[in-house]
Protein backbone atom coordinates (compact mmCIF):
# COMPACT_ATOMS: atom_id res chain seq x y z
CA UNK A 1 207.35 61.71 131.29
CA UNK A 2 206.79 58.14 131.98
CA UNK A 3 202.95 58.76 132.63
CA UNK A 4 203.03 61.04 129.34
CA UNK A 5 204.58 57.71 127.52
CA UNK A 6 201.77 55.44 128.93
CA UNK A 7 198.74 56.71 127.02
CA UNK A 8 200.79 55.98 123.94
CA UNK A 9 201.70 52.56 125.03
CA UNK A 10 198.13 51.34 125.51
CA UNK A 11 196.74 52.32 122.58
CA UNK A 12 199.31 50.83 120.81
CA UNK A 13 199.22 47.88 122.43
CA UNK A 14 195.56 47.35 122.46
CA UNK A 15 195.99 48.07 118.33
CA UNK A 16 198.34 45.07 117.79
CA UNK A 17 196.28 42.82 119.92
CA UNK A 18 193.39 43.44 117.51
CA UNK A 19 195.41 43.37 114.32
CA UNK A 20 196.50 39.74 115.36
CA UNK A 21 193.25 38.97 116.75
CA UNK A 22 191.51 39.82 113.09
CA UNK A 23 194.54 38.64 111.46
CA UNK A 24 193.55 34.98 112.94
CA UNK A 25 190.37 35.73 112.23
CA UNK A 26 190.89 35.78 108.61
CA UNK A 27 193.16 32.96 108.51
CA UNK A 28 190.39 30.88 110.16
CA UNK A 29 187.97 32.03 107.76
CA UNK A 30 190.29 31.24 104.74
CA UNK A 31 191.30 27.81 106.17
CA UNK A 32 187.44 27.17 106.75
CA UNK A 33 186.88 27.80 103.06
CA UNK A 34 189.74 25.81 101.66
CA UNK A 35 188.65 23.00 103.16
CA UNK A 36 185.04 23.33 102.30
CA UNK A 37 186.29 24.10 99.16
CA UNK A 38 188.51 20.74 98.92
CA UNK A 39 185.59 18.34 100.33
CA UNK A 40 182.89 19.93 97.73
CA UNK A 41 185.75 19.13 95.20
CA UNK A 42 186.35 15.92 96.59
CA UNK A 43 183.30 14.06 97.70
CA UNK A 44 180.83 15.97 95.56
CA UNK A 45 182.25 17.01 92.24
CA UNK A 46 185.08 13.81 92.24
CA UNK A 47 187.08 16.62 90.59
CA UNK A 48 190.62 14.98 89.27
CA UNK A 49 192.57 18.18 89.21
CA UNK A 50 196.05 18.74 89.42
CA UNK A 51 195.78 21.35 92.27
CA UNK A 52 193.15 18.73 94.10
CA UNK A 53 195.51 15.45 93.70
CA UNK A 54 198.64 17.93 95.18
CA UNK A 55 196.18 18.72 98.33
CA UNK A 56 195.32 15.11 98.67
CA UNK A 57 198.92 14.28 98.70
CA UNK A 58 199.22 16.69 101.46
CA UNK A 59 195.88 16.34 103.66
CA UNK A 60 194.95 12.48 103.95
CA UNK A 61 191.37 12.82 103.05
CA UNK A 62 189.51 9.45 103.22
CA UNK A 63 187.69 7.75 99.90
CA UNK A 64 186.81 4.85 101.21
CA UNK A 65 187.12 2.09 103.94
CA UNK A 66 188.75 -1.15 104.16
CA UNK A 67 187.81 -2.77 107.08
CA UNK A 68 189.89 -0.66 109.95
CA UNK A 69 192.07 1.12 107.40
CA UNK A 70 191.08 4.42 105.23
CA UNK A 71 191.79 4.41 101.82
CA UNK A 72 193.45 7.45 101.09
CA UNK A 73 191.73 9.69 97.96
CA UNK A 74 195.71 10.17 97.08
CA UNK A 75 195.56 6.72 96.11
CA UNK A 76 192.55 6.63 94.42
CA UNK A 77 193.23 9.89 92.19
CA UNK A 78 196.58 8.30 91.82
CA UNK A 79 195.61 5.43 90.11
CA UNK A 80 192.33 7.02 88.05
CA UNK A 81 195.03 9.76 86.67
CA UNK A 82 197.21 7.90 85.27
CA UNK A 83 194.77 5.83 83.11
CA UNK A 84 192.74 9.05 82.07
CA UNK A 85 196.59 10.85 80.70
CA UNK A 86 196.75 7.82 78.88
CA UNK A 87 193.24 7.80 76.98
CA UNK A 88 193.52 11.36 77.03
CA UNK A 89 196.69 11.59 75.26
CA UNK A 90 197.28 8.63 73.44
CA UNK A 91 194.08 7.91 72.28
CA UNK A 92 192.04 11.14 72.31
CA UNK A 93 189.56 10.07 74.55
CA UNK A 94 187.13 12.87 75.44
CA UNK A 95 185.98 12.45 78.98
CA UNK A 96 184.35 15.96 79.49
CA UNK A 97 181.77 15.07 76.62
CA UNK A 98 181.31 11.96 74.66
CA UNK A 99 182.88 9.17 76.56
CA UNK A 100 181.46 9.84 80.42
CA UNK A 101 180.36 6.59 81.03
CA UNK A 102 184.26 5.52 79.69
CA UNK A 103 184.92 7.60 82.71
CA UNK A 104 182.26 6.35 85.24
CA UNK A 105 183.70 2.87 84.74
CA UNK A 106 187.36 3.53 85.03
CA UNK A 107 186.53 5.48 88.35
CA UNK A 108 184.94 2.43 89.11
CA UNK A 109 187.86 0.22 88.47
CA UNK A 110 190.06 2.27 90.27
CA UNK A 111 188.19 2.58 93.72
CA UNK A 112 187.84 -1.11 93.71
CA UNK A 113 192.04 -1.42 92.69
CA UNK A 114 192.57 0.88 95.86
CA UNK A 115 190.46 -1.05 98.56
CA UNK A 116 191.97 -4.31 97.30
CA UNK A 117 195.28 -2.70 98.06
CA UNK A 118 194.99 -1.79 101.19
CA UNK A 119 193.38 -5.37 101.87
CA UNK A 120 196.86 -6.67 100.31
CA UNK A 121 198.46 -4.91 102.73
CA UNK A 122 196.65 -6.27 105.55
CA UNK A 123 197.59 -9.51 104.49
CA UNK A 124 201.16 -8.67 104.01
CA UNK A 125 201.47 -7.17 107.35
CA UNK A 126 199.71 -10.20 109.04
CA UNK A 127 201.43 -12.84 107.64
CA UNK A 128 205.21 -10.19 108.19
CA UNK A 129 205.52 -9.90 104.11
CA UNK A 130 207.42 -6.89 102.62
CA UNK A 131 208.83 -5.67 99.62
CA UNK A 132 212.51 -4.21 100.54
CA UNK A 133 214.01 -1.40 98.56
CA UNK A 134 216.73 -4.84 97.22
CA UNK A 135 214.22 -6.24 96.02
CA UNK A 136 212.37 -3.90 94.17
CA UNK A 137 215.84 -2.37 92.46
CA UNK A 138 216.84 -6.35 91.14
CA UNK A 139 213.28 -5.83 89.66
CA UNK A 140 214.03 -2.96 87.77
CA UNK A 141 217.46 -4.26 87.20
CA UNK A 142 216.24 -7.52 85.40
CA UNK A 143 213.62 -5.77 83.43
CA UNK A 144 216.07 -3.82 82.67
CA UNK A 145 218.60 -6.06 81.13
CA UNK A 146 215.94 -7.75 79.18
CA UNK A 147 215.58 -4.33 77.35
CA UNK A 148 211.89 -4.26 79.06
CA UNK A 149 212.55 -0.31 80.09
CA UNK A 150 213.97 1.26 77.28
CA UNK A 151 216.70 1.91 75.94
CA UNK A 152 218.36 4.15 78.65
CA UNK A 153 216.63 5.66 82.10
CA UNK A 154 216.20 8.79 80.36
CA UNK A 155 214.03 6.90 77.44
CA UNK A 156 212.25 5.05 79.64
CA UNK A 157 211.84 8.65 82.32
CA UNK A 158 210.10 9.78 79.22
CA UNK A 159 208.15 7.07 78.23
CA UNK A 160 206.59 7.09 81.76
CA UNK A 161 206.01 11.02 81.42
CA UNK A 162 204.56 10.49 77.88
CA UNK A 163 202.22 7.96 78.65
CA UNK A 164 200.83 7.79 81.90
CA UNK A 165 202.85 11.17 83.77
CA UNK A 166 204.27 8.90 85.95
CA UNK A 167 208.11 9.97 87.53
CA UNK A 168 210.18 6.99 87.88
CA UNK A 169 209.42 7.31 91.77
CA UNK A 170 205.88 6.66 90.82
CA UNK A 171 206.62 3.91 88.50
CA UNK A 172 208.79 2.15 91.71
CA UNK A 173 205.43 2.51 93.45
CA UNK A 174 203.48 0.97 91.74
CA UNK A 175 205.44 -1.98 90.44
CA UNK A 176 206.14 -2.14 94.78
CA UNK A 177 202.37 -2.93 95.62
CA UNK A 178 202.10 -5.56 92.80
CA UNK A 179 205.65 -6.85 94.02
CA UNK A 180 203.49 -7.35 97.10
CA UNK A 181 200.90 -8.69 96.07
CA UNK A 182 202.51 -11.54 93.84
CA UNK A 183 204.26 -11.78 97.32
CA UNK A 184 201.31 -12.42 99.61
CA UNK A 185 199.46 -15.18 96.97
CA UNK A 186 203.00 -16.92 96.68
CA UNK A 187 203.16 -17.27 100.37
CA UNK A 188 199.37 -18.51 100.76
CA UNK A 189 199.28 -20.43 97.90
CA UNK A 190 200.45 -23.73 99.84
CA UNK A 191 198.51 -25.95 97.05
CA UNK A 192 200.24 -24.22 94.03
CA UNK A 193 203.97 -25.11 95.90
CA UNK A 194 203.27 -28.70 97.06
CA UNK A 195 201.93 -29.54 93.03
CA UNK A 196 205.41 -27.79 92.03
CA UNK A 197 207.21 -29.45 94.39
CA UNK A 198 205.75 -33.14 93.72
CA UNK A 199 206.01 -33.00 89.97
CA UNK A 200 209.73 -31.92 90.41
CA UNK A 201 210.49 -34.54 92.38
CA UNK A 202 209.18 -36.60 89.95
CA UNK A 203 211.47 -34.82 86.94
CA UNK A 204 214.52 -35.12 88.98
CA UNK A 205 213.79 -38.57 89.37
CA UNK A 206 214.00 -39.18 85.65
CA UNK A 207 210.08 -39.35 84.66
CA UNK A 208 209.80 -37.91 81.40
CA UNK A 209 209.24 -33.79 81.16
CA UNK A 210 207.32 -33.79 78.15
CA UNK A 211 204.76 -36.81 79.57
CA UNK A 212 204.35 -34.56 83.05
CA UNK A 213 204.18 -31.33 81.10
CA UNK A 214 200.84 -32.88 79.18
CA UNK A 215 199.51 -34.02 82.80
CA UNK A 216 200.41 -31.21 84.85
CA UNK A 217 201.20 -28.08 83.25
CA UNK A 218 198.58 -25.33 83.21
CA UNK A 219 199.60 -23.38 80.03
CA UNK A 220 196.86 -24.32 77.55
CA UNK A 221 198.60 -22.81 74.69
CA UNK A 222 202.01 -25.85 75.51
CA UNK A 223 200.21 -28.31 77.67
CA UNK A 224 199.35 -30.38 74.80
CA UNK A 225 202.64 -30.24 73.11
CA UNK A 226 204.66 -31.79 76.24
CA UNK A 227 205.53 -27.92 77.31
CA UNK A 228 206.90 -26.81 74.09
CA UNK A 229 207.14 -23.16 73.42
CA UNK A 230 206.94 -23.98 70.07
CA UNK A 231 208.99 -21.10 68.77
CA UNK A 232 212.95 -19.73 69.57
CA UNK A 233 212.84 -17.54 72.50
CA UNK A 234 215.41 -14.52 72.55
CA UNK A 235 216.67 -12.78 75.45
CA UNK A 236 213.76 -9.59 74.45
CA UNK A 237 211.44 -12.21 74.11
CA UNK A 238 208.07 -10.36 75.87
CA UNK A 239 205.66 -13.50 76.21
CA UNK A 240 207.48 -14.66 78.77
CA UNK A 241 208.04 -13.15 82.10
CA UNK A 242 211.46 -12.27 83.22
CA UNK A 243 212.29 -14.53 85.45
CA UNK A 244 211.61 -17.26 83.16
CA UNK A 245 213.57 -15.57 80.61
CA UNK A 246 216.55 -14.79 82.67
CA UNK A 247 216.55 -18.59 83.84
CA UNK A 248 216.76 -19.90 80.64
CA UNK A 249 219.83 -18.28 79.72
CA UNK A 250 221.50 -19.47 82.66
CA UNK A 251 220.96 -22.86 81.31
CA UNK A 252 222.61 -24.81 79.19
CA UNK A 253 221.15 -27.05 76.75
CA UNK A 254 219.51 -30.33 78.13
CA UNK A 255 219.49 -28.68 81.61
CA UNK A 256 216.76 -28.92 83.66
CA UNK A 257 215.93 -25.41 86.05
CA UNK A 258 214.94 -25.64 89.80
CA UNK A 259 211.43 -24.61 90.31
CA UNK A 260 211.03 -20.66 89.27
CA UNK A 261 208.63 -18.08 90.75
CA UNK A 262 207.23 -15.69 88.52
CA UNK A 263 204.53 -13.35 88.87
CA UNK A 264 201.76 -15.44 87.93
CA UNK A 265 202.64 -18.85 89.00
CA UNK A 266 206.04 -21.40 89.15
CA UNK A 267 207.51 -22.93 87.06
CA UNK A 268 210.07 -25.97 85.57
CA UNK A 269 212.16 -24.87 82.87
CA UNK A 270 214.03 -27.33 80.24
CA UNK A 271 216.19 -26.08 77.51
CA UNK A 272 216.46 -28.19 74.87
CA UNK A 273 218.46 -26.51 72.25
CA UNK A 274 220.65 -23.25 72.76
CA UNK A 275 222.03 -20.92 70.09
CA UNK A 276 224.02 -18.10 72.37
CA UNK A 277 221.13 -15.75 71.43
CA UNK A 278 218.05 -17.66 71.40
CA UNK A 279 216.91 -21.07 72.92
CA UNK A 280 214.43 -23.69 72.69
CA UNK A 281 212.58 -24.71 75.36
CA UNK A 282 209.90 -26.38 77.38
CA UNK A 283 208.35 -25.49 80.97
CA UNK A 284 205.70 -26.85 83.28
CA UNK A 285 203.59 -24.68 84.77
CA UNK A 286 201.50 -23.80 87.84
CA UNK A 287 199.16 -21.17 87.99
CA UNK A 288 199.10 -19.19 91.55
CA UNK A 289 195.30 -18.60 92.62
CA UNK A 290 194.43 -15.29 91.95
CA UNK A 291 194.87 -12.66 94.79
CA UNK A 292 190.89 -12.10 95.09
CA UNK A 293 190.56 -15.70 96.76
CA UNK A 294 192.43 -14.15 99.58
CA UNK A 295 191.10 -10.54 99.77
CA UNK A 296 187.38 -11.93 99.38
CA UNK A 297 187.29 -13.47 103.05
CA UNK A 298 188.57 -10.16 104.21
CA UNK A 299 185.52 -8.29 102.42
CA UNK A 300 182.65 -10.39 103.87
CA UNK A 301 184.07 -10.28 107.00
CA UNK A 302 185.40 -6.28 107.03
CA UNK A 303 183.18 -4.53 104.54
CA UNK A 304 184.25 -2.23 103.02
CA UNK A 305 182.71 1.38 102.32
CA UNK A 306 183.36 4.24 99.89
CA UNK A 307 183.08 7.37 100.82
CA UNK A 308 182.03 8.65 97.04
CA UNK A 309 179.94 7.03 94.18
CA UNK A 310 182.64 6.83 91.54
């Protein structure tokens, strides 16, 4: 009986052997095609497409290089994305036909956005800079209170998803690498700080603000008038940046603020008259070098090179 069973055995097992010897044949085959598929996508058609950005998210596929760090396409198509939804939607911007070259130049923009990043983050992780989870959510918080997100998260969810079809997860990632950025020119600018630091010595020391606004400041538009806004500032006010705005309010009027980082440069803060929901003021201000001083020494020294012609 045994020897009876054996000639069914064999064939049997000699079948299944080939089924899952084809059966890995044709996976191969399809796995060999998807990913031809995804690089002719990719690095030949610069297709944008949903399904394409969800592989890229998946498979880290280079588009460029930034000296020993790839630049993942997920970042790239990331950024370009966003900016087409908005022309797209909002301002009926037809990329497929009339406005190409619209297109050509955005893609342009956002390669070059990308490599910069990842520069940014070479500088941040050389010089031990980071953006913590704390410090991102008191971000969101003050914008927040200054009305700067809507009038609830679910306005502001659907403002994102309106506008640029962003999640909120998306937004926090992007306002994260800027967050870092601001970060790394703050900590390099040692010029910017020691001018702040000299001209507040000299305003604690009694000189008079409006005399080392006209000398020092860097705002064109309140240099001349001794650092006069010239106008009430409310708590929505949008001219100003947050921090500045949050400061004031903390002060009383005649005070004098402490020198205030904000994301463009520092500033001194004087309020001079206060209502309870608007203020007068004046500030001094020093303009932080712009991030490209930093990231330009990194490019002539670690070219870097794309991977598509955008």
């Amino acid at each position: 009986m045994l020897g009876s069973a054996r000639k069914f055995i064999y064939p049997l097992q000699h079948s299944l052997r080939k089924i899952v010897t084809i059966s890995a044949g044709i996976f191969a085959a399809l796995a060999v095609v998807f990913v031809v598929y995804c690089i002719l996508s990719l690095y030949r058609f610069n297709s944008t497409s949903t399904f394409i950005y969800r592989v890229t998210q998946v498979i880290p596929f280079p588009v460029a290089r930034a000296g020993s760090d790839f630049v993942t396409y997920e970042n790239y198509l990331f950024e370009l994305r966003h900016y087409m939804h908005y022309y797209q939607t909002q301002l009926n911007v037809d990329f497929d036909n009339e406005d190409k070259e619209q297109l050509a130049a955005f893609r342009k923009t956002a390669l070059q956005t990308v490599i910069d990043d990842v520069y940014v983050r070479q500088l941040a992780k050389q010089h031990k800079i980071t953006v913590s989870d704390t410090e991102l959510d008191s971000q969101i918080e003050l914008l927040r209170s200054q009305n700067r997100l809507g009038s609830s998260n679910q306005v502001f969810e659907d403002v994102l998803k309106e506008f640029w079809n962003w999640s909120l997860n998306d937004f926090k990632r992007e306002l994260r690498q800027q967050m870092l950025a601001q970060k790394v020119v703050s900590a390099l600018d040692v010029d910017t700080h020691s001018r702040a630091q000299n001209v507040f010595k000299d305003v604690t020391n009694g000189v008079d603000f409006a005399a080392l606004a006209r000398q020092h400041s860097e705002d064109p538009n309140t240099k001349e008038l001794g650092g006069d806004y010239g106008f009430a500032i409310e708590r929505t006010n949008r001219d100003l940046a947050p921090q500045a705005i949050d400061t004031l309010f903390r002060l009383e009027a005649g005070q004098t603020s402490s020198i205030v980082e904000t994301p463009l440069g520092l500033e001194i803060l004087r309020v001079r008259e206060k209502d309870g929901n608007s203020v007068r003021a004046s500030h001094i201000y020093f303009v932080f070098k712009g991030i490209s001083d930093y990231i330009e020494p990194l490019k002539a020294s670690k070219h870097p090179r794309n991977f598509i012609s955008p």
